[in-house]
Protein backbone atom coordinates (compact mmCIF):
# COMPACT_ATOMS: atom_id res chain seq x y z
CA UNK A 1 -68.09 -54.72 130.84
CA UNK A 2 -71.05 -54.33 129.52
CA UNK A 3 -72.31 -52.95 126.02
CA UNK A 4 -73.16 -49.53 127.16
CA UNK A 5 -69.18 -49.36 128.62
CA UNK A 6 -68.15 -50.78 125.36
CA UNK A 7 -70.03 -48.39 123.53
CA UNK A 8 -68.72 -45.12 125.33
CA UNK A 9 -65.28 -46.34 124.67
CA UNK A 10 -65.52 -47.02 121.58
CA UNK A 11 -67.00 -43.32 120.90
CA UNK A 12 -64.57 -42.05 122.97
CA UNK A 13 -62.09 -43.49 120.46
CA UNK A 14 -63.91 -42.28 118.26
CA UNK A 15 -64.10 -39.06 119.23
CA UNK A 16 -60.50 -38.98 120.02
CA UNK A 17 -59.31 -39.52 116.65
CA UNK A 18 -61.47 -37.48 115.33
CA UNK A 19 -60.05 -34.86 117.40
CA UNK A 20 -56.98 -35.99 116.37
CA UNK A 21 -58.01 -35.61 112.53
CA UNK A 22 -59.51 -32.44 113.39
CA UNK A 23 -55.98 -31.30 114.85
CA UNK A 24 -54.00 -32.61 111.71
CA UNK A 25 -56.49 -31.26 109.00
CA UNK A 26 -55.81 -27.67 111.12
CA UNK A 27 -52.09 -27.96 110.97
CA UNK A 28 -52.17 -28.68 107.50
CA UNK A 29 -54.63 -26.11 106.81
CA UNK A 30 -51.83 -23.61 108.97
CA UNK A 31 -49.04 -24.83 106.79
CA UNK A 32 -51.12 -24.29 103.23
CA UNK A 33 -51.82 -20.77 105.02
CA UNK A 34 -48.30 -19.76 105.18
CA UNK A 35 -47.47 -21.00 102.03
CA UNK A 36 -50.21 -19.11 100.53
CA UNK A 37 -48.98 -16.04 102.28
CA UNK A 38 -45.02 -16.66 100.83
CA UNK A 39 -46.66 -17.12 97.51
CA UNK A 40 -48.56 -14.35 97.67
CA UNK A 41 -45.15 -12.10 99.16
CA UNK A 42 -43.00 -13.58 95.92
CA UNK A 43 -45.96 -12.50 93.69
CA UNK A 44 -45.93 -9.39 94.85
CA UNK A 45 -42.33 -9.03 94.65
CA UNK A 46 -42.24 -10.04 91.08
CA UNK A 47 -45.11 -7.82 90.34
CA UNK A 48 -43.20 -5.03 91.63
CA UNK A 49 -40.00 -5.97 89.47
CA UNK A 50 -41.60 -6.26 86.27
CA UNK A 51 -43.53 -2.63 86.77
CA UNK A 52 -39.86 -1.39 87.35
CA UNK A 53 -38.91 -3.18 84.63
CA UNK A 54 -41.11 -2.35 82.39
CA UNK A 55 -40.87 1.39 83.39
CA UNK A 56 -36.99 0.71 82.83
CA UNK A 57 -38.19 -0.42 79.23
CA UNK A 58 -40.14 2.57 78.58
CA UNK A 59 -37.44 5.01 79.30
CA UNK A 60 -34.96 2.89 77.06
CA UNK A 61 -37.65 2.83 74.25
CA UNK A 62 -37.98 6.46 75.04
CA UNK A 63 -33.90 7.61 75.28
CA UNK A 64 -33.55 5.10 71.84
CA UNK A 65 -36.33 7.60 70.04
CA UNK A 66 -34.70 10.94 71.12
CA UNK A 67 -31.45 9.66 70.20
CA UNK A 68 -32.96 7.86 66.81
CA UNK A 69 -34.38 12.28 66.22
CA UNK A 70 -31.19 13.65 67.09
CA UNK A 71 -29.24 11.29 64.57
CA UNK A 72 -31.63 11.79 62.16
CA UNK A 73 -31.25 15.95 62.61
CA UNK A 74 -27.44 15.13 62.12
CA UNK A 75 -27.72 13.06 59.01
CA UNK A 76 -29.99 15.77 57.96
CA UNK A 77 -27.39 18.64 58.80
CA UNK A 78 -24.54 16.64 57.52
CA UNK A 79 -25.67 15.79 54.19
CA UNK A 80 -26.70 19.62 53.42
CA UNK A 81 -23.06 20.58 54.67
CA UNK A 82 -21.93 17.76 52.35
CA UNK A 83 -23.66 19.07 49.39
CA UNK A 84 -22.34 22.37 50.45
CA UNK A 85 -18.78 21.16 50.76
CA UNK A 86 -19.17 19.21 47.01
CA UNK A 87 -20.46 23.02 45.79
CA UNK A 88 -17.45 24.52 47.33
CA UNK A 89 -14.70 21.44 45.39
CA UNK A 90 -16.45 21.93 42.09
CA UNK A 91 -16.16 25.66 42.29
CA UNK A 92 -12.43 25.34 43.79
CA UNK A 93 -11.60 22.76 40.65
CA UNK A 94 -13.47 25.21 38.01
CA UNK A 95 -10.92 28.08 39.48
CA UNK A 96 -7.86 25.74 39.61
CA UNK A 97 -8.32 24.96 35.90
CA UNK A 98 -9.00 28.22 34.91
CA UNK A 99 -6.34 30.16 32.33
CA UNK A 100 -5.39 32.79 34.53
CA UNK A 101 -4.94 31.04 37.36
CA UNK A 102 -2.91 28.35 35.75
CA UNK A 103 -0.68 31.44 34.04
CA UNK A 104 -0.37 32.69 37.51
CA UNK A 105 0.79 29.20 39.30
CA UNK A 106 3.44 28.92 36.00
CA UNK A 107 4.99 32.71 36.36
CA UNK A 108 5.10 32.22 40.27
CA UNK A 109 6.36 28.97 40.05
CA UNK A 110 9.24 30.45 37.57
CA UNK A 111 10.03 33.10 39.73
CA UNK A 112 10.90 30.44 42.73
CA UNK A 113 13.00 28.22 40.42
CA UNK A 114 10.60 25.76 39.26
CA UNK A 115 11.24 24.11 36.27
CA UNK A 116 8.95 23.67 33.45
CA UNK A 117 8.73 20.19 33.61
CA UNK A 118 7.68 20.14 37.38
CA UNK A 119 5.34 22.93 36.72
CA UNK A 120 3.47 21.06 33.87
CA UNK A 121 3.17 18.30 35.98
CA UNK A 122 1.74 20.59 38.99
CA UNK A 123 -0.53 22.02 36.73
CA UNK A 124 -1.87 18.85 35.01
CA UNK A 125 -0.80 20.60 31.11
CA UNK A 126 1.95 19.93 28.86
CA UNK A 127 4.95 20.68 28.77
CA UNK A 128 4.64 22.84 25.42
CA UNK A 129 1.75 24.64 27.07
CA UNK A 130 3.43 25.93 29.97
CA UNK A 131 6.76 27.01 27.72
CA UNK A 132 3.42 28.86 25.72
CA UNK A 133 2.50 30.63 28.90
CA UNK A 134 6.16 31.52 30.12
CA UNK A 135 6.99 32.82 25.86
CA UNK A 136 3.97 35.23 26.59
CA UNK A 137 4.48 36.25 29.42
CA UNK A 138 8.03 37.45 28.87
C-alpha cells in the first residue's frame, strides 16, 4: 500500500463516521423535534384549561356578587319589616296595658269562671285592683 491508498482510507473513515455523526446528530435532532412538539401539545392543553378555568372563576366571582346584592336586598327588606314588626309589639303592648282593655279581659274572664287570683296574674295587676274593676263594674 502506498500513501495515497492509505490516505483514501483513512478519509474514507473519515468520511464514514462523519456520516455516521451526521446520522446520530439527525436522530437526535428528530427526537428533540418530537419532544418539542409534545411540549408544545401539553402547553397548549394547559393553556386551554386555565382559560376555562379562569372563565369558570369569573362566573363564580360573578354568581358570588349577584347573590352578595340579593342578600343584601333581603337584609335590607328584613330589617324594615323588623322595625315594622317592633312598631306593631309596642303598639300591641300599649293596647294590652291599657284600662279598658284590662277591664274588659277581667269582666270576660269573670263571666267564664275565672277567678280573681288567676285573672290578676293574667293581667300582670294586683289582686286588689282587679276586685276594684269587678266592684265597679257590678
Amino acid at each position: 500500500m502506498n500513501g495515497y491508498s492509505t490516505l483514501i482510507i483513512f478519509l474514507t473513515v473519515s468520511e464514514l463516521a462523519l456520516l455516521l455523526l451526521v446520522v446520530l446528530f439527525f436522530s437526535r435532532l428528530r427526537r428533540s423535534e418530537d419532544l418539542l412538539s409534545k411540549l408544545q401539545k401539553n402547553q397548549d392543553a394547559l393553556l386551554r384549561k386555565l382559560d376555562f378555568n379562569a372563565r369558570l372563576e369569573q362566573e363564580l366571582v360573578g354568581s358570588f356578587q349577584r347573590r352578595q346584592a340579593e342578600l343584601a336586598i333581603l337584609d335590607q327588606k328584613l330589617e324594615e319589616r323588623s322595625t315594622h314588626l317592633e312598631k306593631l309589639v309596642r303598639k300591641a303592648e300599649e293596647i294590652t296595658r291599657s284600662p279598658d282593655f284590662l277591664r274588659q279581659i277581667i269582666v270576660n274572664g269573670t263571666r267564664r269562671g275565672q277567678s280573681p287570683q288567676a285573672l290578676a296574674k293574667a293581667t300582670g295587676l294586683s289582686l286588689d285592683e282587679v276586685q276594684l274593676i269587678l266592684a265597679q263594674k257590678g
